[in-house]
PDB file of N, CA and C in Angstrom:
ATOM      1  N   UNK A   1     -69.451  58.993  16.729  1.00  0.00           N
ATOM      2  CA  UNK A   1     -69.593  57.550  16.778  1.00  0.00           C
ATOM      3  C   UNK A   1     -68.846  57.094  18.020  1.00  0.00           C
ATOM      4  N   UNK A   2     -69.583  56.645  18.948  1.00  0.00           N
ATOM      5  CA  UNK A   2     -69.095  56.038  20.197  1.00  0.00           C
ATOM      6  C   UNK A   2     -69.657  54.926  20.299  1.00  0.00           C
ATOM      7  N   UNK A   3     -68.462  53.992  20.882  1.00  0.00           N
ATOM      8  CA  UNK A   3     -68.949  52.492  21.276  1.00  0.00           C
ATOM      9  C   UNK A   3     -69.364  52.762  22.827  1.00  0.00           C
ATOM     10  N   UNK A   4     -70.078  51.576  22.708  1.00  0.00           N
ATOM     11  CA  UNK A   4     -69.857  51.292  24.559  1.00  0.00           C
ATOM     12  C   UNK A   4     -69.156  50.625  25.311  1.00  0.00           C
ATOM     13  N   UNK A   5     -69.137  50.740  26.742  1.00  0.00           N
ATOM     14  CA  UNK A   5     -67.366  50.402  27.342  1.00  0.00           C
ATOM     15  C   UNK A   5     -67.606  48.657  26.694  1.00  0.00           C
ATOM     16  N   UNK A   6     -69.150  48.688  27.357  1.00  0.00           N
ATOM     17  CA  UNK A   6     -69.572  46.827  26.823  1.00  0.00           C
ATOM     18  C   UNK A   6     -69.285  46.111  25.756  1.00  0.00           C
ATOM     19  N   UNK A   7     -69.365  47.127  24.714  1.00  0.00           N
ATOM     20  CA  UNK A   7     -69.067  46.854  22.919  1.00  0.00           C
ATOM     21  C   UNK A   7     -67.597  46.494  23.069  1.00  0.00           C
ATOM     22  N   UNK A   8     -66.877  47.546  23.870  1.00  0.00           N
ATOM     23  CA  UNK A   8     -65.320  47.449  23.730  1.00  0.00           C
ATOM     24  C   UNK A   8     -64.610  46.483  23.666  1.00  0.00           C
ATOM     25  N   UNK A   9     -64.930  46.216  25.104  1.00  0.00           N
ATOM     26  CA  UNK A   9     -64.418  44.653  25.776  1.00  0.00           C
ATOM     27  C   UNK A   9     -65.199  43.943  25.246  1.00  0.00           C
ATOM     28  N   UNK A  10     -65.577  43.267  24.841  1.00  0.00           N
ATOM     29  CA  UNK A  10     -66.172  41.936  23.935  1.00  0.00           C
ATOM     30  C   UNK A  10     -65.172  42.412  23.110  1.00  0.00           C
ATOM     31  N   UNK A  11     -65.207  43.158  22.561  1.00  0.00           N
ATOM     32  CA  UNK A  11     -63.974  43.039  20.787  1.00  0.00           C
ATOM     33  C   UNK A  11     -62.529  43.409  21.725  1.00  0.00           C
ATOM     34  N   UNK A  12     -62.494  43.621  22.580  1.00  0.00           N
ATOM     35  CA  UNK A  12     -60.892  43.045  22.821  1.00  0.00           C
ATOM     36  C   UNK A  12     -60.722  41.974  23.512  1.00  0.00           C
ATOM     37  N   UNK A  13     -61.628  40.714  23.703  1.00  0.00           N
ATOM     38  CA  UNK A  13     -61.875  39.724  23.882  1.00  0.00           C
ATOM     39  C   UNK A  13     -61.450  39.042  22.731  1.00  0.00           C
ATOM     40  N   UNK A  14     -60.329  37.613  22.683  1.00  0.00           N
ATOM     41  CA  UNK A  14     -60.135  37.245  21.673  1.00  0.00           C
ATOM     42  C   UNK A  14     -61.297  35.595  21.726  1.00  0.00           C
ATOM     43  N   UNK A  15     -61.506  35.564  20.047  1.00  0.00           N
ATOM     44  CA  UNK A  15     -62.685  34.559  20.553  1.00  0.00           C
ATOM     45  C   UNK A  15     -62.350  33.617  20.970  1.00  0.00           C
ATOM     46  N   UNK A  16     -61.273  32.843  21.308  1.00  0.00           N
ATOM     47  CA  UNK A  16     -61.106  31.471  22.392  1.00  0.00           C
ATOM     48  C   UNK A  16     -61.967  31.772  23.413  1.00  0.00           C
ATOM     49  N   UNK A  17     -61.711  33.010  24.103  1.00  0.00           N
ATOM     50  CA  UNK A  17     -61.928  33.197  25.521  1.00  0.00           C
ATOM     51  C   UNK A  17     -63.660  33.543  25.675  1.00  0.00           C
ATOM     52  N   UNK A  18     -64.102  33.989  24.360  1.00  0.00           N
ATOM     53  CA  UNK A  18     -65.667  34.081  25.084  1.00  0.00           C
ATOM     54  C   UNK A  18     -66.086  33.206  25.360  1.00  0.00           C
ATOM     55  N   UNK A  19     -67.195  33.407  25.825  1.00  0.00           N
ATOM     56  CA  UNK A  19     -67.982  32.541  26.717  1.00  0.00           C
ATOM     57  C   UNK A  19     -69.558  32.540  26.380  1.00  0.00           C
ATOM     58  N   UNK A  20     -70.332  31.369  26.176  1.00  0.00           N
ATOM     59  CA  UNK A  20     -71.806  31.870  25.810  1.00  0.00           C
ATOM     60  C   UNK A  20     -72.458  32.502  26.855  1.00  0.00           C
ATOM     61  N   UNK A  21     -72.143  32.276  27.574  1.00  0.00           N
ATOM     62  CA  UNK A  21     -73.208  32.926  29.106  1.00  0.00           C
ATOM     63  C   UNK A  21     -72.088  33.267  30.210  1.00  0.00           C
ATOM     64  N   UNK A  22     -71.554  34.556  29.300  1.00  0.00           N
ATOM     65  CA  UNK A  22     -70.639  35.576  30.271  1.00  0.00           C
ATOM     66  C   UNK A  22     -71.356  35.950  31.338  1.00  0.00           C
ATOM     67  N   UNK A  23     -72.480  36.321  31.058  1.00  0.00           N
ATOM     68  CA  UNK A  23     -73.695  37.452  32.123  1.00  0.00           C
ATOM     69  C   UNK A  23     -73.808  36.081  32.267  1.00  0.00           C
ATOM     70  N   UNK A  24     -74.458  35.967  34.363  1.00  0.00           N
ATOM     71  CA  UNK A  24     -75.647  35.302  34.413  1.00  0.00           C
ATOM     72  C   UNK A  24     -77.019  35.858  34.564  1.00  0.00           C
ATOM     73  N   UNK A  25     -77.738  35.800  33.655  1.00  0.00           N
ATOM     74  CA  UNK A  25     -78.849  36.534  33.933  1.00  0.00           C
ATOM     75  C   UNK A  25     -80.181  35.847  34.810  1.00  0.00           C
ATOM     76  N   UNK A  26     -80.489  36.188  35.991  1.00  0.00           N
ATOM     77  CA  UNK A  26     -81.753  35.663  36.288  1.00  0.00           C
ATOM     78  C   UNK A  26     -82.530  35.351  35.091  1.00  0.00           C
ATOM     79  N   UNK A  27     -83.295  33.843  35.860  1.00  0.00           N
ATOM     80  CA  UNK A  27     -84.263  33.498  34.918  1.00  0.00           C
ATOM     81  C   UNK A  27     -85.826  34.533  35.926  1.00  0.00           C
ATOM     82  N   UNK A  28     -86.678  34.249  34.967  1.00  0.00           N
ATOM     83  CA  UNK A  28     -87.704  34.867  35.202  1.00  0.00           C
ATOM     84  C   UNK A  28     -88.492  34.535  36.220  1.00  0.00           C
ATOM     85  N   UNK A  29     -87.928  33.543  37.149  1.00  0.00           N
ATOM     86  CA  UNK A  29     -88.490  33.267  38.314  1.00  0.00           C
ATOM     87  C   UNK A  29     -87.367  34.084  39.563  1.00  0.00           C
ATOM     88  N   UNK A  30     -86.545  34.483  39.172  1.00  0.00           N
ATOM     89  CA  UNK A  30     -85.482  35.287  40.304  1.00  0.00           C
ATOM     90  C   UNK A  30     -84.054  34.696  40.761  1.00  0.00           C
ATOM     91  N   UNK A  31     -84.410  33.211  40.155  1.00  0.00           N
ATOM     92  CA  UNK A  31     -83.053  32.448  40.501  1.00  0.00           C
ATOM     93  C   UNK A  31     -82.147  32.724  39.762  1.00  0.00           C
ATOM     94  N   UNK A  32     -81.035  32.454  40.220  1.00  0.00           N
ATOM     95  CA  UNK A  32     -79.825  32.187  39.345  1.00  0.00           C
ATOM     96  C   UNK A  32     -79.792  30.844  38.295  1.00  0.00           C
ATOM     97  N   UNK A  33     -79.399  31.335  37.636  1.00  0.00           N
ATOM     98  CA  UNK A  33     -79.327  29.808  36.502  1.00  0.00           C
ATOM     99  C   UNK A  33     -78.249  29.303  36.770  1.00  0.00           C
ATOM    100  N   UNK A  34     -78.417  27.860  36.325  1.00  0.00           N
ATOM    101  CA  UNK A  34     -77.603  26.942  36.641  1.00  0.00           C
ATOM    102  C   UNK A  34     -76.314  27.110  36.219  1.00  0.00           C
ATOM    103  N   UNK A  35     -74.893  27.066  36.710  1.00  0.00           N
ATOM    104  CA  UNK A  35     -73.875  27.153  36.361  1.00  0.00           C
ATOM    105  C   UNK A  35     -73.624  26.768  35.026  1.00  0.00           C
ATOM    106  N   UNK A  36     -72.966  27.317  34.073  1.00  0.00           N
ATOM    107  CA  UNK A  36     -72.728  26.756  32.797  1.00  0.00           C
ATOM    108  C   UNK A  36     -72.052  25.697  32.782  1.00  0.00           C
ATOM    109  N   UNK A  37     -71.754  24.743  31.887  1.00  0.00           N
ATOM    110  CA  UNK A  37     -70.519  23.607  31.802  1.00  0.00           C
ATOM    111  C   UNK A  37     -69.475  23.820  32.198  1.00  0.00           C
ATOM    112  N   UNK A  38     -68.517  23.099  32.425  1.00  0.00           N
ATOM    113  CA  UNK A  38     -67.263  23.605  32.740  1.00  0.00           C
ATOM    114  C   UNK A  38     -66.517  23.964  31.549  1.00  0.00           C
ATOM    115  N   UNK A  39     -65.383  25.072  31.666  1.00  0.00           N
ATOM    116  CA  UNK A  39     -65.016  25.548  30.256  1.00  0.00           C
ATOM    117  C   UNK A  39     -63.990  24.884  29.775  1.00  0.00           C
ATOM    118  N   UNK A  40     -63.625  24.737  28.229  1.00  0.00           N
ATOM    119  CA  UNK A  40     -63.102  24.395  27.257  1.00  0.00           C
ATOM    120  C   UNK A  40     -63.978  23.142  26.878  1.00  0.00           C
ATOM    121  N   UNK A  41     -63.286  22.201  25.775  1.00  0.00           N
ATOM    122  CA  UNK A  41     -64.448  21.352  24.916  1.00  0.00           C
ATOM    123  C   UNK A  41     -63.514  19.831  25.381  1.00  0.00           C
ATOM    124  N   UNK A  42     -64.279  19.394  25.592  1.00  0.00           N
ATOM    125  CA  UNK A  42     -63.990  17.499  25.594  1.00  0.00           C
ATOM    126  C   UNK A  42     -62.987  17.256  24.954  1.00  0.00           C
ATOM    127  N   UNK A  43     -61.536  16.615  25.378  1.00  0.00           N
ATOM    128  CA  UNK A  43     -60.650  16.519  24.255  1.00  0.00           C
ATOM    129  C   UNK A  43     -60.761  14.521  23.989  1.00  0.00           C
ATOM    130  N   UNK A  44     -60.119  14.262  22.437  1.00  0.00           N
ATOM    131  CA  UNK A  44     -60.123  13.338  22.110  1.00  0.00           C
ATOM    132  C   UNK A  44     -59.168  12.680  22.949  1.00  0.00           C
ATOM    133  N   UNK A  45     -59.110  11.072  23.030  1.00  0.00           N
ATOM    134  CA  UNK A  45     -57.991  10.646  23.036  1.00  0.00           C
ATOM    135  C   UNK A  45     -56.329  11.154  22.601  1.00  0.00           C
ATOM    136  N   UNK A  46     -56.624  11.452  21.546  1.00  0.00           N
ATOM    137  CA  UNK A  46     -55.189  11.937  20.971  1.00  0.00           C
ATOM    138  C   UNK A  46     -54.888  13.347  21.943  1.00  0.00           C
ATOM    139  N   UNK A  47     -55.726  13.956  22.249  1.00  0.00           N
ATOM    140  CA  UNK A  47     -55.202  15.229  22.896  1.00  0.00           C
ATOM    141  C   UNK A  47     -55.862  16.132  22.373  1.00  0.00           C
ATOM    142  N   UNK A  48     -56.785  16.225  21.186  1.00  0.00           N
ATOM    143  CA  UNK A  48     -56.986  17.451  20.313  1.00  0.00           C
ATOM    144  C   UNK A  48     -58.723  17.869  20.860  1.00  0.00           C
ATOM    145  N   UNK A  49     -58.482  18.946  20.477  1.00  0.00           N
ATOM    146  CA  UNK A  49     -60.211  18.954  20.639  1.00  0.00           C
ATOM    147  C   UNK A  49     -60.697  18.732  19.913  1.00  0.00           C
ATOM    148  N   UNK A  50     -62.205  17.628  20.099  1.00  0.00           N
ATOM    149  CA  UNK A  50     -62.988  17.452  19.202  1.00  0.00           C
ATOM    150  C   UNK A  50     -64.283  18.649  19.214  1.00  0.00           C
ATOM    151  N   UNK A  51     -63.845  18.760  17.295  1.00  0.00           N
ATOM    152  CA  UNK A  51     -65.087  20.008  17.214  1.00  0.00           C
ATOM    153  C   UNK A  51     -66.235  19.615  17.063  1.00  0.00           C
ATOM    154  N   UNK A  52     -67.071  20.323  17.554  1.00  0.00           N
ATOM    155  CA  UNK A  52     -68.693  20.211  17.554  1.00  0.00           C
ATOM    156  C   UNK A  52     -69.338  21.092  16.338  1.00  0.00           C
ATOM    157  N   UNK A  53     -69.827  20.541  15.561  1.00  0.00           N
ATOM    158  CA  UNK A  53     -70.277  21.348  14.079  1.00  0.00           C
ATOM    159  C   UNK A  53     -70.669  22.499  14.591  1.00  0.00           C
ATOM    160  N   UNK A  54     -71.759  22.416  14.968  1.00  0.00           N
ATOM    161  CA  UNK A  54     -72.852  23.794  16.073  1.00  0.00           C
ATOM    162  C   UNK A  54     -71.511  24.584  16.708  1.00  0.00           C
ATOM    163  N   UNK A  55     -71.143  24.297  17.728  1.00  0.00           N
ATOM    164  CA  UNK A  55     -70.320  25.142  18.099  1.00  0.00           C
ATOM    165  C   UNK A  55     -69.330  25.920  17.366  1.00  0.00           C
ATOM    166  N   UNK A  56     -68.878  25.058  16.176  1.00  0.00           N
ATOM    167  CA  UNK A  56     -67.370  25.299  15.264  1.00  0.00           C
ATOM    168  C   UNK A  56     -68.318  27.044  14.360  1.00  0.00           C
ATOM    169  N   UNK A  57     -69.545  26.038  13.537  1.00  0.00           N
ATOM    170  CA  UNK A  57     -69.756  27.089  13.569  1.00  0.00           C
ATOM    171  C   UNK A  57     -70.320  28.634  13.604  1.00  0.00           C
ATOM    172  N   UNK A  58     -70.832  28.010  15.056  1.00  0.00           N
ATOM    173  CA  UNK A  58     -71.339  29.778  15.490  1.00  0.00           C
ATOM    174  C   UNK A  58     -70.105  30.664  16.011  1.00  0.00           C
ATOM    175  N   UNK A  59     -69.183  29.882  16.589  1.00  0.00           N
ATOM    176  CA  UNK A  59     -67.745  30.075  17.009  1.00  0.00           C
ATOM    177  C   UNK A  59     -67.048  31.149  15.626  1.00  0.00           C
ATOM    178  N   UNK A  60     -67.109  30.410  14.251  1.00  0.00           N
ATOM    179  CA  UNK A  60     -66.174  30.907  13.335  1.00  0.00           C
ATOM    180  C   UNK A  60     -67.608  32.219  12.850  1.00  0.00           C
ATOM    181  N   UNK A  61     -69.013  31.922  13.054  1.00  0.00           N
ATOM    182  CA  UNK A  61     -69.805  33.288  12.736  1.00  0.00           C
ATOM    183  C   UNK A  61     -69.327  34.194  13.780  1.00  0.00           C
ATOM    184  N   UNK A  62     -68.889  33.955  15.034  1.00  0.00           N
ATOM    185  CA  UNK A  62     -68.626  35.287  15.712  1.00  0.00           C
ATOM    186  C   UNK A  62     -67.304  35.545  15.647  1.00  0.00           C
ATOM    187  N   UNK A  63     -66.337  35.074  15.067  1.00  0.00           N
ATOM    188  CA  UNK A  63     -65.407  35.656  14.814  1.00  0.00           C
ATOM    189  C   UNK A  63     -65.447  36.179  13.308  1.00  0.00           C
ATOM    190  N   UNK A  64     -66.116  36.012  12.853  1.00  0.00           N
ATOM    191  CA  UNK A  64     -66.479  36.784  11.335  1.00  0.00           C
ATOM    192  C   UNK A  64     -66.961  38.031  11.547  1.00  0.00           C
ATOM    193  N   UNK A  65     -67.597  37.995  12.778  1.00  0.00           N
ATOM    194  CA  UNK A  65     -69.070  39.292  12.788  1.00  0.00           C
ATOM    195  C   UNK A  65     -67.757  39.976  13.784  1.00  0.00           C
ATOM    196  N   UNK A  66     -67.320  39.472  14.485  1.00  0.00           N
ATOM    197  CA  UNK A  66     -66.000  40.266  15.103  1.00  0.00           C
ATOM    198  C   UNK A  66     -64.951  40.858  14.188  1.00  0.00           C
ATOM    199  N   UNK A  67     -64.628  40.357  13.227  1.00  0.00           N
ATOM    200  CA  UNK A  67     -63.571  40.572  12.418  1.00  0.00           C
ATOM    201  C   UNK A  67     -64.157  41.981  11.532  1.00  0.00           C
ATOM    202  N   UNK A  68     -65.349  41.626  11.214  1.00  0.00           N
ATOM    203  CA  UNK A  68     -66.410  43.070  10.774  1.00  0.00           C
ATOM    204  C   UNK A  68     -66.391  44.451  11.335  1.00  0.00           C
ATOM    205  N   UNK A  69     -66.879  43.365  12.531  1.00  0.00           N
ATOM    206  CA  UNK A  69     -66.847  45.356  13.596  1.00  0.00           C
ATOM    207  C   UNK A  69     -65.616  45.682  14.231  1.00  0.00           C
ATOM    208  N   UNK A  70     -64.405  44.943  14.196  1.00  0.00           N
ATOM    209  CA  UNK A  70     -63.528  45.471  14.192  1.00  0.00           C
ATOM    210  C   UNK A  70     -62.593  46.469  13.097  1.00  0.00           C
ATOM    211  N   UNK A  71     -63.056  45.805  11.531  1.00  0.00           N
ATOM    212  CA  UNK A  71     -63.056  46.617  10.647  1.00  0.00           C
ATOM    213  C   UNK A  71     -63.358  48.074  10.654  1.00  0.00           C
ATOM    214  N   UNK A  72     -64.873  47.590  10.539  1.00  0.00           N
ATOM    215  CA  UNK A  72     -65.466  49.069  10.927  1.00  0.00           C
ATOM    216  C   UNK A  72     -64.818  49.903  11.472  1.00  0.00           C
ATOM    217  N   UNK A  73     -64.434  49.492  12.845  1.00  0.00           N
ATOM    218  CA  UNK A  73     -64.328  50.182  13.593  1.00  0.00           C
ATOM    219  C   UNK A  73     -62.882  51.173  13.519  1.00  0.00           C
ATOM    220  N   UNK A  74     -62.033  50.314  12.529  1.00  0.00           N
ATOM    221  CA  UNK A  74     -60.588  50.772  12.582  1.00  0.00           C
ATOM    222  C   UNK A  74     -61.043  51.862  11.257  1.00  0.00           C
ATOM    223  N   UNK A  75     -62.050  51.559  10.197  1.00  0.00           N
ATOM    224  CA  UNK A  75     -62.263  52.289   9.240  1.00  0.00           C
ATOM    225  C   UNK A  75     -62.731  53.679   9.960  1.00  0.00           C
ATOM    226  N   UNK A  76     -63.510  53.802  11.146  1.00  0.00           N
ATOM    227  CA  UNK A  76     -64.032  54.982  11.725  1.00  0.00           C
ATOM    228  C   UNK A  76     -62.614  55.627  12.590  1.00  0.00           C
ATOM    229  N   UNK A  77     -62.251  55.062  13.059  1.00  0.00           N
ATOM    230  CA  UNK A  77     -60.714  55.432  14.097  1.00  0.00           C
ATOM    231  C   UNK A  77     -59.978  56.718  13.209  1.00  0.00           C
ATOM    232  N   UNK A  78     -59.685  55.878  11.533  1.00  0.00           N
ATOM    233  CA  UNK A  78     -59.039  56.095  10.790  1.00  0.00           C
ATOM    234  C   UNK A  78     -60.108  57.546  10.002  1.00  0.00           C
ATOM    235  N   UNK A  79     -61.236  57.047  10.147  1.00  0.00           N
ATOM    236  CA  UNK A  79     -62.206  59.230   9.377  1.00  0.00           C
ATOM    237  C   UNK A  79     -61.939  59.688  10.582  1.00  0.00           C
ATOM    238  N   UNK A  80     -62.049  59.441  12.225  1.00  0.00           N
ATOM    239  CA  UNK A  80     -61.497  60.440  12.917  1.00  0.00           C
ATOM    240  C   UNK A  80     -60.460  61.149  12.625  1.00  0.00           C
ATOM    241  N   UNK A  81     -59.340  60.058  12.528  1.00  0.00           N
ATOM    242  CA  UNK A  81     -57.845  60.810  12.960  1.00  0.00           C
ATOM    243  C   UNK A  81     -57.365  61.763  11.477  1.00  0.00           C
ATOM    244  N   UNK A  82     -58.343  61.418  10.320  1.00  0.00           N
ATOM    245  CA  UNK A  82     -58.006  62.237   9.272  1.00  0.00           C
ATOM    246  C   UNK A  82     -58.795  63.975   9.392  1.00  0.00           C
ATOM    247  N   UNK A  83     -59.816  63.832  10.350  1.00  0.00           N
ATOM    248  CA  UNK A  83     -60.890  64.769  10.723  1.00  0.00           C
ATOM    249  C   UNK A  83     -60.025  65.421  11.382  1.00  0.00           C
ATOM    250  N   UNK A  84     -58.972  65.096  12.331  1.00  0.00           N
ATOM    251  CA  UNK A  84     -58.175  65.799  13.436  1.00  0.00           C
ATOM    252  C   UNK A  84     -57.557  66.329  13.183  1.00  0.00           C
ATOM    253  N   UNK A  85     -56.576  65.724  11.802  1.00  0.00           N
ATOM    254  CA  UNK A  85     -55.816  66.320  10.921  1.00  0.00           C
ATOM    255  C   UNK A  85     -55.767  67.620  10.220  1.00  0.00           C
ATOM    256  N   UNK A  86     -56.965  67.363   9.758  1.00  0.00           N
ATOM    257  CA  UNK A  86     -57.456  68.341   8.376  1.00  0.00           C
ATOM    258  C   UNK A  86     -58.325  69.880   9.717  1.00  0.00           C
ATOM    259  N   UNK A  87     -58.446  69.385  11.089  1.00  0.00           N
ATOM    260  CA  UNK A  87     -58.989  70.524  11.621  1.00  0.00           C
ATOM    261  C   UNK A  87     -57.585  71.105  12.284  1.00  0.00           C
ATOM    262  N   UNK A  88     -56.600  70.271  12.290  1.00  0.00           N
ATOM    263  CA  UNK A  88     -55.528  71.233  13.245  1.00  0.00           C
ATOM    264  C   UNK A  88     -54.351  72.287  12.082  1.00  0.00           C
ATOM    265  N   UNK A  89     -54.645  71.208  11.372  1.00  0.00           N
ATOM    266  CA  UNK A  89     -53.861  72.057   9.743  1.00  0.00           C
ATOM    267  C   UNK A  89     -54.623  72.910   8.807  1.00  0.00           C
ATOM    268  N   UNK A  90     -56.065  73.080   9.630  1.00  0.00           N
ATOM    269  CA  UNK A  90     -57.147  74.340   9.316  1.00  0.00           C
ATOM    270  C   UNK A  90     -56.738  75.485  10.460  1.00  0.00           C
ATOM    271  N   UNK A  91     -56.739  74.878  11.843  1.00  0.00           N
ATOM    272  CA  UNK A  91     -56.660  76.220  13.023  1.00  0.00           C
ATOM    273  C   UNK A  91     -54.752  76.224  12.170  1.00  0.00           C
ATOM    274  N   UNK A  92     -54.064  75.443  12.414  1.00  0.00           N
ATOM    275  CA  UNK A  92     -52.632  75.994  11.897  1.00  0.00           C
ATOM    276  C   UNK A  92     -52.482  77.197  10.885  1.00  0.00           C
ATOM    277  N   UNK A  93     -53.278  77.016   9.918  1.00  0.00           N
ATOM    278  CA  UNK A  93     -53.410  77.818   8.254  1.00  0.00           C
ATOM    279  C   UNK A  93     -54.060  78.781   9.195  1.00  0.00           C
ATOM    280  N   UNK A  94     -55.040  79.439   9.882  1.00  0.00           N
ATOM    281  CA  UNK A  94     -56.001  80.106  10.309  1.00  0.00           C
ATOM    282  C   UNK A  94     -55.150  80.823  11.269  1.00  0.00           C
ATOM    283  N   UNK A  95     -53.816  80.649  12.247  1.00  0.00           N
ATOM    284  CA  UNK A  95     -52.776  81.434  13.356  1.00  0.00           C
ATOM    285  C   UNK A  95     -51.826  81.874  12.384  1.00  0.00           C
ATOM    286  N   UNK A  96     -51.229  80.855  11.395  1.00  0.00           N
ATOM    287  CA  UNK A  96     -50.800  81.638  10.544  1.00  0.00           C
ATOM    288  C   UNK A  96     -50.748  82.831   9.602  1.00  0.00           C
ATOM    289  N   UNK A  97     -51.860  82.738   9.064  1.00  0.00           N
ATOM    290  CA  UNK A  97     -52.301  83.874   8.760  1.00  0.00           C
ATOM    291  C   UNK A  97     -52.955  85.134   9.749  1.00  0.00           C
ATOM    292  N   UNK A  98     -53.029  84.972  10.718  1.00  0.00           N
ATOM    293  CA  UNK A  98     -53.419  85.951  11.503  1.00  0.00           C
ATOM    294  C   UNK A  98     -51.574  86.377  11.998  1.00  0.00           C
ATOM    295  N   UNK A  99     -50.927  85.933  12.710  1.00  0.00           N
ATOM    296  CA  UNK A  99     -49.532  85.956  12.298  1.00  0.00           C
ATOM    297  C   UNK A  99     -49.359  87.001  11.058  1.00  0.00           C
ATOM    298  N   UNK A 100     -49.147  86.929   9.972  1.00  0.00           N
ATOM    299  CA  UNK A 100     -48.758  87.387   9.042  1.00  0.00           C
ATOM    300  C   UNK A 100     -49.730  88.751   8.770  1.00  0.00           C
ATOM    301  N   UNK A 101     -51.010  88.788   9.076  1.00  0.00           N
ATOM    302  CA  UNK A 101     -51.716  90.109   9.112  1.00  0.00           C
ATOM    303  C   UNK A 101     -51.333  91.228   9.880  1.00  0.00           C
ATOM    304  N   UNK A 102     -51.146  90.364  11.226  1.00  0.00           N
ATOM    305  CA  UNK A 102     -50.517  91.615  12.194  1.00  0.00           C
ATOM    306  C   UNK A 102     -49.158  91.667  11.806  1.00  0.00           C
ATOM    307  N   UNK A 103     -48.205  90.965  11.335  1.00  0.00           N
ATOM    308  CA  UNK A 103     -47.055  91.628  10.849  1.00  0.00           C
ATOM    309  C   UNK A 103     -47.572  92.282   9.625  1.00  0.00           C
ATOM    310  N   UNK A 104     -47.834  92.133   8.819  1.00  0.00           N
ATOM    311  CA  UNK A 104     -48.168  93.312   8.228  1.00  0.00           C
ATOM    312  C   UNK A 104     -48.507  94.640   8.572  1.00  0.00           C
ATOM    313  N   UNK A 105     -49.421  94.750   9.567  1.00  0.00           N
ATOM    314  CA  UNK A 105     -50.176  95.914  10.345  1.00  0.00           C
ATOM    315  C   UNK A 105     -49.208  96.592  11.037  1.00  0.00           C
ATOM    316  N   UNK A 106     -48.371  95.560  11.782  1.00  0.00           N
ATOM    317  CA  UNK A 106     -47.095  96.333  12.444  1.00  0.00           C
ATOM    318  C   UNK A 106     -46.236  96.910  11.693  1.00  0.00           C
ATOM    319  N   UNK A 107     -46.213  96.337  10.303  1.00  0.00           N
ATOM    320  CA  UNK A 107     -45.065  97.269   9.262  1.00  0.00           C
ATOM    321  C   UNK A 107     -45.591  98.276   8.693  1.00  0.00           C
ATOM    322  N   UNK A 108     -47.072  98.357   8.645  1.00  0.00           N
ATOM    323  CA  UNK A 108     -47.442  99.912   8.376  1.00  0.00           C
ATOM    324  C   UNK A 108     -47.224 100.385   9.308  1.00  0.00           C
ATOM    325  N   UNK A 109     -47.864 100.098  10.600  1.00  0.00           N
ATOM    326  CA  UNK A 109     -47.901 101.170  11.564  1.00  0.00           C
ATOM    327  C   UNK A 109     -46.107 101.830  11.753  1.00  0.00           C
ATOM    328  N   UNK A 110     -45.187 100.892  11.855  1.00  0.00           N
ATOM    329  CA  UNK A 110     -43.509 101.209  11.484  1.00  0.00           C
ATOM    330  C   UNK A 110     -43.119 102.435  10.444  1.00  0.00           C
ATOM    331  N   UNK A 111     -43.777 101.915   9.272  1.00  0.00           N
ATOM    332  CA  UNK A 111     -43.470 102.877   8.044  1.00  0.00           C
ATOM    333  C   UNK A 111     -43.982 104.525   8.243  1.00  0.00           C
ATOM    334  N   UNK A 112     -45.823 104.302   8.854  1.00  0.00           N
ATOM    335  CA  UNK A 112     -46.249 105.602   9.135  1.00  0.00           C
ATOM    336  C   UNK A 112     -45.454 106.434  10.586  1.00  0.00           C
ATOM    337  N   UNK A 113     -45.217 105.821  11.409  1.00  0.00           N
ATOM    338  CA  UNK A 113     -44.261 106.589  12.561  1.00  0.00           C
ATOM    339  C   UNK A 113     -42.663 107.019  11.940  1.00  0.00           C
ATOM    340  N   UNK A 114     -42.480 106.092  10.927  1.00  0.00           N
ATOM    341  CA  UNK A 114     -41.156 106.943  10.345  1.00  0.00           C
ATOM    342  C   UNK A 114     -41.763 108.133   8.950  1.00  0.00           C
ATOM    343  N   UNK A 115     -42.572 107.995   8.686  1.00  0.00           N
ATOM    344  CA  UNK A 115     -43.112 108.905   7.911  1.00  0.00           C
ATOM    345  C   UNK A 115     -43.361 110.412   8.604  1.00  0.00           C
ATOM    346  N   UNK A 116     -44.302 110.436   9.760  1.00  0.00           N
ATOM    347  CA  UNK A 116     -44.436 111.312  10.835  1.00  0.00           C
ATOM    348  C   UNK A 116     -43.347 111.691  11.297  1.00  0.00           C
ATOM    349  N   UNK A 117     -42.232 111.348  11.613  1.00  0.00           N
ATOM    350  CA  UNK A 117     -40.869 111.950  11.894  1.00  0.00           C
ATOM    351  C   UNK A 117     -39.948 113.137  11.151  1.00  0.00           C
ATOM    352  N   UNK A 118     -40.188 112.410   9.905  1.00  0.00           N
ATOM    353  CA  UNK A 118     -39.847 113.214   8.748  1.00  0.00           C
ATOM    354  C   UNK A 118     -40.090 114.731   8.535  1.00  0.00           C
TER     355      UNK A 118
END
């Protein structure tokens, strides 16, 4: 399971900072499209931003659908690093015992050269 570098960065993008039209993509005549708005939202008098329903919430759906695949994603991180685990404490169990065979082998071969002496 691999993301792409593209997938990445968007989710380490926190959602203040996205942007609807990160890419500019040519329109289908070859031009560039028109500059987007200028960024952040109209503030009230008082200072606060006023929210825009539409915006508020496709804003709080992509931080939902973010909050998801970041899940995911820590749920997959997390079957890797148990996969890594369970294979290095398999090759570990697997030197070990090879370890312990050839000492064994070496203590016959020990016992039979003092046997032959005899």
């Amino acid at each position: 399971f691999q993301l792409s570098e593209d997938v990445v960065n968007r989710m380490k993008e926190s959602p203040q900072s996205k942007r609807p039209n990160q890419r500019s993509p040519r329109s289908s005549n070859g031009a560039a499209p028109s500059p987007p708005p200028a960024e952040g939202k109209p503030k009230s008098p008082t200072g606060t931003v006023s929210p825009s329903r539409k915006s508020s919430a496709a804003e709080q759906e992509l931080y939902r659908r973010y909050e998801r695949e970041h899940a995911l994603v820590q749920e997959e991180l997390l079957r890797l690093a148990k996969r890594e685990r369970e294979a290095a404490s398999e090759a570990l169990n697997t030197a070990l015992q090879r370890e312990r065979n050839n000492a064994n082998e070496e203590r016959q071969r020990a016992a039979q050269l003092v046997s032959y002496k005899k």
